[in-house]
C-alpha atoms as a PDB file:
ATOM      1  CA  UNK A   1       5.115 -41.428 -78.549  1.00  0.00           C
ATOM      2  CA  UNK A   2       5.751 -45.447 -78.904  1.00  0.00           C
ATOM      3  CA  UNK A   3       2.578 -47.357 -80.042  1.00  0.00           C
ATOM      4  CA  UNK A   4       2.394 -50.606 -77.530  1.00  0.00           C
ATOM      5  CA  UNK A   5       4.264 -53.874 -78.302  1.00  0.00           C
ATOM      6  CA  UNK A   6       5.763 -56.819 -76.433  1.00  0.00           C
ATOM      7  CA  UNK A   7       9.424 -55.858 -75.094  1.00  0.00           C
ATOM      8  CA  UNK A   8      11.534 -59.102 -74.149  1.00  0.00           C
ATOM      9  CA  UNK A   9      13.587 -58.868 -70.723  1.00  0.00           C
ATOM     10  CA  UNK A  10      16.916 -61.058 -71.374  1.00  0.00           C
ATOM     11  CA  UNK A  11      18.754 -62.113 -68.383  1.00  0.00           C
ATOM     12  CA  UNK A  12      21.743 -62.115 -70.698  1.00  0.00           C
ATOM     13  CA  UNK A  13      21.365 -58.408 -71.112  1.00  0.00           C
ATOM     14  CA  UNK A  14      21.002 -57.450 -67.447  1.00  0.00           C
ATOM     15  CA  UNK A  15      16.956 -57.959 -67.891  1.00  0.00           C
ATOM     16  CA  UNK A  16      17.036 -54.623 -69.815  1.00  0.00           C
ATOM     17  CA  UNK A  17      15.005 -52.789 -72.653  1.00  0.00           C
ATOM     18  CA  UNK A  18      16.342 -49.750 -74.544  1.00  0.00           C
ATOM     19  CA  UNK A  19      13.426 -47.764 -76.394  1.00  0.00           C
ATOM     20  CA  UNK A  20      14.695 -45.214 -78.759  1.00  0.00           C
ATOM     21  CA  UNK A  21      12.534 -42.491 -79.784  1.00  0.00           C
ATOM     22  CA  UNK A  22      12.310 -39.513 -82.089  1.00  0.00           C
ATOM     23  CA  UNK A  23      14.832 -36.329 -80.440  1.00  0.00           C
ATOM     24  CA  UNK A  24      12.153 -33.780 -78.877  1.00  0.00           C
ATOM     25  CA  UNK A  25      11.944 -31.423 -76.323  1.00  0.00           C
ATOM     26  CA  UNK A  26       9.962 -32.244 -73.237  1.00  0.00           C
ATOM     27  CA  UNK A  27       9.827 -31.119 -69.772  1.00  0.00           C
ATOM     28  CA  UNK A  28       7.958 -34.271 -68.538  1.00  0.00           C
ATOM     29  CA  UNK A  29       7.694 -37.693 -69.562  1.00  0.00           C
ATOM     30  CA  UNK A  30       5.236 -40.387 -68.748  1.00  0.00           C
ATOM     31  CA  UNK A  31       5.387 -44.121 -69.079  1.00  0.00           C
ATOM     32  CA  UNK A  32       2.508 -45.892 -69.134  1.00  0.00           C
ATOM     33  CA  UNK A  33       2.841 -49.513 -68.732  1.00  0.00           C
ATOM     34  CA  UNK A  34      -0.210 -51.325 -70.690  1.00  0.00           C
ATOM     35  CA  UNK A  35       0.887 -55.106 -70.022  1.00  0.00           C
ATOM     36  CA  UNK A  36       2.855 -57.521 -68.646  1.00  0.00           C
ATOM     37  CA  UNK A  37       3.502 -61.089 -70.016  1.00  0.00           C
ATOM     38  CA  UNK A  38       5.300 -62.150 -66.922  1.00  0.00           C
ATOM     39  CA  UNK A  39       2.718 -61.390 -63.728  1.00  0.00           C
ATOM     40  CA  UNK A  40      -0.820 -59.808 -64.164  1.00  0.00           C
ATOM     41  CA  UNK A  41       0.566 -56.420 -62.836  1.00  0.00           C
ATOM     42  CA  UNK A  42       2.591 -53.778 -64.247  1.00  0.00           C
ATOM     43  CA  UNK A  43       6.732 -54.132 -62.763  1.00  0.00           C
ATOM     44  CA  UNK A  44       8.974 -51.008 -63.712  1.00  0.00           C
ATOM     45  CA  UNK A  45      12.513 -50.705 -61.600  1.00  0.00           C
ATOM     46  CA  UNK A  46      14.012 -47.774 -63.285  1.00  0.00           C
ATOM     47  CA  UNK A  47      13.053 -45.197 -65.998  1.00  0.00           C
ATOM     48  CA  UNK A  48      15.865 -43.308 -67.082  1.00  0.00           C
ATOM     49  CA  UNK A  49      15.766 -40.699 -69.680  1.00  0.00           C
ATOM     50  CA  UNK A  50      19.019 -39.425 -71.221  1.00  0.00           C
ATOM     51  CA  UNK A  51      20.100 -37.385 -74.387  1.00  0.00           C
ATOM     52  CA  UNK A  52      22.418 -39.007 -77.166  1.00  0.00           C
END
């Protein structure tokens, strides 16, 4: 789990945010978008999830 905070999308990173969180084993995943500083709505394009 990730508490909530402010996540910056940089054009000069291909508009992209990496969250890295603790190594577990999951079968499902949920993302729950909580705000948006850009439009009053909630904007995801991809949600990847991938093992290091």
């Amino acid at each position: 789990m990730k508490a909530a905070a402010a996540y910056a999308f940089d054009p000069a990173a291909d508009n992209t945010v990496t969250l890295t969180l603790p190594a577990t084993v999951q079968r499902w995943f949920r993302l729950t978008v909580t705000a948006n500083s850009g439009w009053p709505a909630g904007q995801l394009s991809e949600f990847e999830v991938r093992s290091s």
